[in-house]
N, C-alpha and C. Protein backbone atom coordinates (compact mmCIF):
# COMPACT_ATOMS: atom_id res chain seq x y z
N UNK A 1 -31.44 40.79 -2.50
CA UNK A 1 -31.06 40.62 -3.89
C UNK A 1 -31.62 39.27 -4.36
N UNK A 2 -32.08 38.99 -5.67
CA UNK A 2 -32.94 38.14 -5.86
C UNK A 2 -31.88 37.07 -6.35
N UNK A 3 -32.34 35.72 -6.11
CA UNK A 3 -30.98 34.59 -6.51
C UNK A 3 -30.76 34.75 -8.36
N UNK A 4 -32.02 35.07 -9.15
CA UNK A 4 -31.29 35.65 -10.46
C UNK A 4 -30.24 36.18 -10.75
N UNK A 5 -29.93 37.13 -9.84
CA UNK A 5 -29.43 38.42 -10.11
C UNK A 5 -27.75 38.10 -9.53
N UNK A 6 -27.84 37.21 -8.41
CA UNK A 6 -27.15 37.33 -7.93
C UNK A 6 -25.99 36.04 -8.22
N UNK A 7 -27.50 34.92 -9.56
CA UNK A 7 -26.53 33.70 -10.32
C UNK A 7 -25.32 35.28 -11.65
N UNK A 8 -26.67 35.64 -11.94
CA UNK A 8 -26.26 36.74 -13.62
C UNK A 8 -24.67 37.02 -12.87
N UNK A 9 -24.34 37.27 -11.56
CA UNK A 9 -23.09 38.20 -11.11
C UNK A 9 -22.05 37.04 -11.51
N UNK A 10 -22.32 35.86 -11.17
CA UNK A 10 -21.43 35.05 -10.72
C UNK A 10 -21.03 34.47 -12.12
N UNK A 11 -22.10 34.28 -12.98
CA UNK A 11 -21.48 33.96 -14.28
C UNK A 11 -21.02 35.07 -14.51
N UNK A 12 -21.15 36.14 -14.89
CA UNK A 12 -19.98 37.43 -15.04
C UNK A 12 -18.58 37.64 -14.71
N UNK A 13 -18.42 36.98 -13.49
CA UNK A 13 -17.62 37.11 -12.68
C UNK A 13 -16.64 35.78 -13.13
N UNK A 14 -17.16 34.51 -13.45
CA UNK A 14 -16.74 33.71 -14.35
C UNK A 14 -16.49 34.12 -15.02
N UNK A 15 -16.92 34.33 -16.41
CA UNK A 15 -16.67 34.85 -17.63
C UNK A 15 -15.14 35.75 -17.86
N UNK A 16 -15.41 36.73 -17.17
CA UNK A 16 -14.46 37.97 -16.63
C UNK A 16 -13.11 37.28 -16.29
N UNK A 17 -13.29 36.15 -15.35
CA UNK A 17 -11.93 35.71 -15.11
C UNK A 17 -11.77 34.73 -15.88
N UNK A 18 -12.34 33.89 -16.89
CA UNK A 18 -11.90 33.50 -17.95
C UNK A 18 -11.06 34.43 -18.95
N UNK A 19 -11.41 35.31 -19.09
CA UNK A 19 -11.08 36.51 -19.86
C UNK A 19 -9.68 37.27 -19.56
N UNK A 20 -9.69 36.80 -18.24
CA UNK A 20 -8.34 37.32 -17.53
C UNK A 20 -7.48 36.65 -17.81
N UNK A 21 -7.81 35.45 -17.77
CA UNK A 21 -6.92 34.64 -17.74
C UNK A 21 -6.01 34.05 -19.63
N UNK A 22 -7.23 34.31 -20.58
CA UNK A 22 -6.75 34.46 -21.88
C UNK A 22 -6.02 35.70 -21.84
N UNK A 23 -6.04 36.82 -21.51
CA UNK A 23 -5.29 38.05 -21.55
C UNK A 23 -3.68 37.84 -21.01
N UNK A 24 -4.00 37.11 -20.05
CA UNK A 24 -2.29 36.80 -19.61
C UNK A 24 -1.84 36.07 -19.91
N UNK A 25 -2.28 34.35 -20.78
CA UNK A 25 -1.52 33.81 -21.46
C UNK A 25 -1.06 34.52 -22.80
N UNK A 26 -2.06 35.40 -23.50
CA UNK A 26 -1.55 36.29 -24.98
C UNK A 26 -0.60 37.11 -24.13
N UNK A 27 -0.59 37.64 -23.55
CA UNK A 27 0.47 38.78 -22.70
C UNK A 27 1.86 37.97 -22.30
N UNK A 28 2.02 36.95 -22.54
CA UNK A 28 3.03 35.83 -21.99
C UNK A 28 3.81 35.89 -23.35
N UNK A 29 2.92 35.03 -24.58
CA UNK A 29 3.41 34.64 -25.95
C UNK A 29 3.70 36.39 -26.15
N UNK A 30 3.19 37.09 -26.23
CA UNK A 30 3.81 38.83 -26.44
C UNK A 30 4.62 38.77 -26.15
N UNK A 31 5.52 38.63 -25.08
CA UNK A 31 6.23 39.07 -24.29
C UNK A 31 7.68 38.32 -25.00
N UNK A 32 6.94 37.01 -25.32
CA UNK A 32 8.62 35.70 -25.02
C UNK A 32 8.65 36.40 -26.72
N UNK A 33 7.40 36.93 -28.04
CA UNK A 33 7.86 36.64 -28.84
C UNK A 33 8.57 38.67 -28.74
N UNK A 34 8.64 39.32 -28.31
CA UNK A 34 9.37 40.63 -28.52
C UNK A 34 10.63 40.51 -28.13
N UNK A 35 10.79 39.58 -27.02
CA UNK A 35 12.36 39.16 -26.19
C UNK A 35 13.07 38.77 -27.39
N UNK A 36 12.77 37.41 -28.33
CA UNK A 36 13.32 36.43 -29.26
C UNK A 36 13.14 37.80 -30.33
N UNK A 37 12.55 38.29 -30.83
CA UNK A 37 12.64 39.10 -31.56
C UNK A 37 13.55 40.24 -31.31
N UNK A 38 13.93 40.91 -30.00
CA UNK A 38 15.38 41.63 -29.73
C UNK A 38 16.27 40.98 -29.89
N UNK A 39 16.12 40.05 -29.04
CA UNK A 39 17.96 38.74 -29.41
C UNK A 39 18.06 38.96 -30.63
N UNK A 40 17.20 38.67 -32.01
CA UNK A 40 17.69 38.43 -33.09
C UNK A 40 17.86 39.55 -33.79
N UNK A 41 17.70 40.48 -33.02
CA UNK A 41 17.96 42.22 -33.92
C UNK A 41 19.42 42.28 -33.10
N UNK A 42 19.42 42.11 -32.14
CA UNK A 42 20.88 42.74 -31.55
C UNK A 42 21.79 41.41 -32.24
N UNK A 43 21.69 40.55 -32.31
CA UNK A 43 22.60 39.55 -33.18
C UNK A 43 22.75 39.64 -34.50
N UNK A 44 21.64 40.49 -35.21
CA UNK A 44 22.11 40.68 -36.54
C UNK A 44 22.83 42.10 -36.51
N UNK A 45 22.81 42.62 -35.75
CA UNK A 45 23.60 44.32 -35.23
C UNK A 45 24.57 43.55 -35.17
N UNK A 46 25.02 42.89 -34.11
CA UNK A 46 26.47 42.41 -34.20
C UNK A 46 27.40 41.96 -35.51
N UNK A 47 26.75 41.56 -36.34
CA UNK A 47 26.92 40.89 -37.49
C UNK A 47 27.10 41.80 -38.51
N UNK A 48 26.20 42.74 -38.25
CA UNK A 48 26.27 43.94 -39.33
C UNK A 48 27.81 44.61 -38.68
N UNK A 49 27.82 44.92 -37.37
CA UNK A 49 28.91 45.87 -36.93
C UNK A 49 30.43 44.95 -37.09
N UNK A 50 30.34 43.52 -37.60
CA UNK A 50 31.69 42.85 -37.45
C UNK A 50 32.01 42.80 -39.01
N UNK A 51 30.78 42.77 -40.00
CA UNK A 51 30.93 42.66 -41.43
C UNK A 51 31.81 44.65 -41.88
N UNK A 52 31.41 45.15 -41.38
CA UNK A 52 31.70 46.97 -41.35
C UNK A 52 33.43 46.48 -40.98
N UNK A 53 33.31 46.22 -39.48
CA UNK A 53 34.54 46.39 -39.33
C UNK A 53 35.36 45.83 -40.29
N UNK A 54 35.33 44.36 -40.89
CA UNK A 54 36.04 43.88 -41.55
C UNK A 54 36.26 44.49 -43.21
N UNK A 55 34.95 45.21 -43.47
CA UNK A 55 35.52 45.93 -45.01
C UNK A 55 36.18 47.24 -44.25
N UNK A 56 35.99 47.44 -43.61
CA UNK A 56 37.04 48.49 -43.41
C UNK A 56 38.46 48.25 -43.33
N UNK A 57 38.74 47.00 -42.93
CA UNK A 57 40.14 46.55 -42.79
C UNK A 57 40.52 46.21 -43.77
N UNK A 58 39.62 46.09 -44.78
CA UNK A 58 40.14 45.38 -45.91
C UNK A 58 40.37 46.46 -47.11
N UNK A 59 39.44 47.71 -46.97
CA UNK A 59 39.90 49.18 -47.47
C UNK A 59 40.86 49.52 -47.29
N UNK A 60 41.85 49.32 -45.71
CA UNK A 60 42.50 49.91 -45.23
C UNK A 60 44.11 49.65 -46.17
N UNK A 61 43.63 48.28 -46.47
CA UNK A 61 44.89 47.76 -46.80
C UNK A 61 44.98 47.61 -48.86
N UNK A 62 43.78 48.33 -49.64
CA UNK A 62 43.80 48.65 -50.47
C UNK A 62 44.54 49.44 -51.39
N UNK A 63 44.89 49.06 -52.62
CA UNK A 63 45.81 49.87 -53.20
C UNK A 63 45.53 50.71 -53.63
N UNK A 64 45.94 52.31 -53.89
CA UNK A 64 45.81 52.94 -53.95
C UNK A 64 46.79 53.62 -55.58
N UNK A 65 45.99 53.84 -56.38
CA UNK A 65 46.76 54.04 -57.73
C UNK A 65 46.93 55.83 -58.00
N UNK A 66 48.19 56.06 -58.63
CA UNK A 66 48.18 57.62 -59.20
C UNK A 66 47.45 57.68 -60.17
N UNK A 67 46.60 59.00 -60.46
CA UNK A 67 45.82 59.19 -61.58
C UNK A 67 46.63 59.17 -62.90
N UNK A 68 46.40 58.45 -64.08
CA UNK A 68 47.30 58.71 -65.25
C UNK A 68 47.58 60.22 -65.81
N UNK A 69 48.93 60.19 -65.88
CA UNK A 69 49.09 61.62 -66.74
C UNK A 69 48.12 62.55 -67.39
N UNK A 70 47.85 61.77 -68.25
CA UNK A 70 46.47 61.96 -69.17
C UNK A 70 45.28 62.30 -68.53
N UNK A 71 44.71 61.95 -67.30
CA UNK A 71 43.97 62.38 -66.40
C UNK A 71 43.91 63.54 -66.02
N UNK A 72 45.24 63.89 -65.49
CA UNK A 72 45.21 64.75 -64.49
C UNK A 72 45.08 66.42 -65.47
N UNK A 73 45.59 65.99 -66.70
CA UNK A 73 44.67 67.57 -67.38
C UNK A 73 43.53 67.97 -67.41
């Protein structure tokens, strides 16, 4: 194999694992930003499911009026 051929591999082979190696730091920042991005969906779920509960409690204890006379014809 001629030493050309066999520099052409080695820069390739460089290159390539440069390449690898940008792929797994973006694959890192992916990763931490989908995590931080669940935390803050399941924390606003919580928030949504404690705001629910609380108008419901607060329905619960709502007054409740008879329709006027006049209505109900």
């Amino acid at each position: 194999m001629p030493i050309d051929e066999i520099e052409k591999i080695k820069r390739l082979i460089n290159k390539l694992e440069d390449r690898i190696e940008e792929l797994e730091t973006e694959n890192r920042a992916l990763k931490m930003s989908i995590k931080q991005a669940c935390t803050s969906l399941m924390r606003q779920n919580d928030d949504a499911q404690e705001a629910i509960i609380e108008s419901e409690r607060i329905l619960a204890f709502a007054p409740t009026f008879k329709q006027p006379k006049w209505k109900k014809k």
